[in-house]
Protein backbone atom coordinates (compact mmCIF):
# COMPACT_ATOMS: atom_id res chain seq x y z
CA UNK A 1 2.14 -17.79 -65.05
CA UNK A 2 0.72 -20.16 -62.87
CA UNK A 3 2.39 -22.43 -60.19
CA UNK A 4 0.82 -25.14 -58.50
CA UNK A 5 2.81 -25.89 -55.13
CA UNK A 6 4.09 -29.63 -54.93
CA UNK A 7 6.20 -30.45 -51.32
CA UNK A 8 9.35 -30.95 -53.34
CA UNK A 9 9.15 -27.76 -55.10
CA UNK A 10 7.14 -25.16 -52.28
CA UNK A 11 10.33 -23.43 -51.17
CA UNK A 12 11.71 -22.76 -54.97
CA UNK A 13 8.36 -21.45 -56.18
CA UNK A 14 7.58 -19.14 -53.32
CA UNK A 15 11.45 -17.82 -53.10
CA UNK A 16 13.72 -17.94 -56.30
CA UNK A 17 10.84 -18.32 -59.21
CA UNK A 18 9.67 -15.07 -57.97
CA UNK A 19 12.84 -13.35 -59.15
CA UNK A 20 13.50 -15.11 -62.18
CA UNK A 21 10.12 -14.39 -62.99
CA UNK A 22 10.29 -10.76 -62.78
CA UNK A 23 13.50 -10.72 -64.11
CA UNK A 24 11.66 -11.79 -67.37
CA UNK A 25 8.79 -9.47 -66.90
CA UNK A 26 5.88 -11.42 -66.46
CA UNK A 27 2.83 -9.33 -65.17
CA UNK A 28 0.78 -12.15 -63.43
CA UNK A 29 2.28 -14.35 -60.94
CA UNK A 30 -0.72 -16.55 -58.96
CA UNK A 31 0.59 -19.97 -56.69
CA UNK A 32 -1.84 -22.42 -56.52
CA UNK A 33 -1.71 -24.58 -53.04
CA UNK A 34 -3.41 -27.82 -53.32
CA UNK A 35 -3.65 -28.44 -49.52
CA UNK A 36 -7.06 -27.77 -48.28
CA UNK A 37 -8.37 -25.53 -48.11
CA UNK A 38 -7.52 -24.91 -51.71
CA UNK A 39 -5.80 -21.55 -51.72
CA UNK A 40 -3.97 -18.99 -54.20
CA UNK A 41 -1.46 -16.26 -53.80
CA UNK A 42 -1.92 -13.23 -56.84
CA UNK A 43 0.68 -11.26 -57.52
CA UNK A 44 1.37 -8.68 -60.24
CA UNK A 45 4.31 -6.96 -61.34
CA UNK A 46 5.03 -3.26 -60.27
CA UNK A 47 7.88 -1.62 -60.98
CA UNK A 48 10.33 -4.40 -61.72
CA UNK A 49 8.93 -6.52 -58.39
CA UNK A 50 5.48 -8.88 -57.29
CA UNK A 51 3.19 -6.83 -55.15
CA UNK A 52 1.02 -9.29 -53.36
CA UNK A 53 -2.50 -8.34 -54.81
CA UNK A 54 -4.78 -11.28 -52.99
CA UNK A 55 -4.90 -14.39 -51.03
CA UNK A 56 -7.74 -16.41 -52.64
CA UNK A 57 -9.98 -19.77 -51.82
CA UNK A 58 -13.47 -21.20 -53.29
CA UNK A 59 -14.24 -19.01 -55.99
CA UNK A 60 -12.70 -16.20 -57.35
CA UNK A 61 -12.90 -13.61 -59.99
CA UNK A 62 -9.43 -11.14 -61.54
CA UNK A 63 -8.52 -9.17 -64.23
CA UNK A 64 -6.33 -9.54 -66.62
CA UNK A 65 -5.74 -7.54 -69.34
CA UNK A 66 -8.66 -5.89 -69.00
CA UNK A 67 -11.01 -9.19 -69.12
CA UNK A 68 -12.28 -11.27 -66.10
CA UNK A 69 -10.78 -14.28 -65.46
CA UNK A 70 -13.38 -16.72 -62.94
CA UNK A 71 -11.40 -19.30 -60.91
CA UNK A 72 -13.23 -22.24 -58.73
CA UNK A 73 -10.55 -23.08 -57.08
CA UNK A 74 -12.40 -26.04 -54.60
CA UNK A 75 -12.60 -27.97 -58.09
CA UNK A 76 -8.82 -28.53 -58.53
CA UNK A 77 -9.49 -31.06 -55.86
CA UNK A 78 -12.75 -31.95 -55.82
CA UNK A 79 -13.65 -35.20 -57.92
CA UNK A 80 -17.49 -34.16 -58.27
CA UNK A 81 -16.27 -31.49 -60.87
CA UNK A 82 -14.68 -34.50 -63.03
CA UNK A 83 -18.48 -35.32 -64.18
């Protein structure tokens, strides 16, 4: 699952998603901040709760499920990636 923070919705994503979300038993939890410098908070289910497993900016590179997964996160944001 992947959040992207909005001002109206920061407090809810960071606080009570995080429960409902491992209440339902999703593995991968990453929070996608917008405000620069583009940043992203991993975090992974262990025993029933999200374990922080990275604070992330420019690129980055996880696994999941055994694959990589390659992230830029700058080009959320920046319009020379919309060419």
């Amino acid at each position: 699952m992947i959040e992207v923070l909005s001002p109206g919705t920061k407090h809810v994503d960071l606080g009570a998603k995080l429960f409902e979300y491992a209440d339902a038993g999703i593995e991968h939890y990453w929070v996608v901040d917008l405000d620069p410098p583009v940043s992203m908070i991993a975090y992974r289910l262990i025993d029933g709760d999200y374990e922080n497993f990275g604070e992330y900016s420019g690129s980055v590179e996880l696994e999941v499920a055994g694959a990589p997964v390659k992230l830029d996160l700058n080009a959320l944001i920046d319009p020379r990636a919309q060419r």
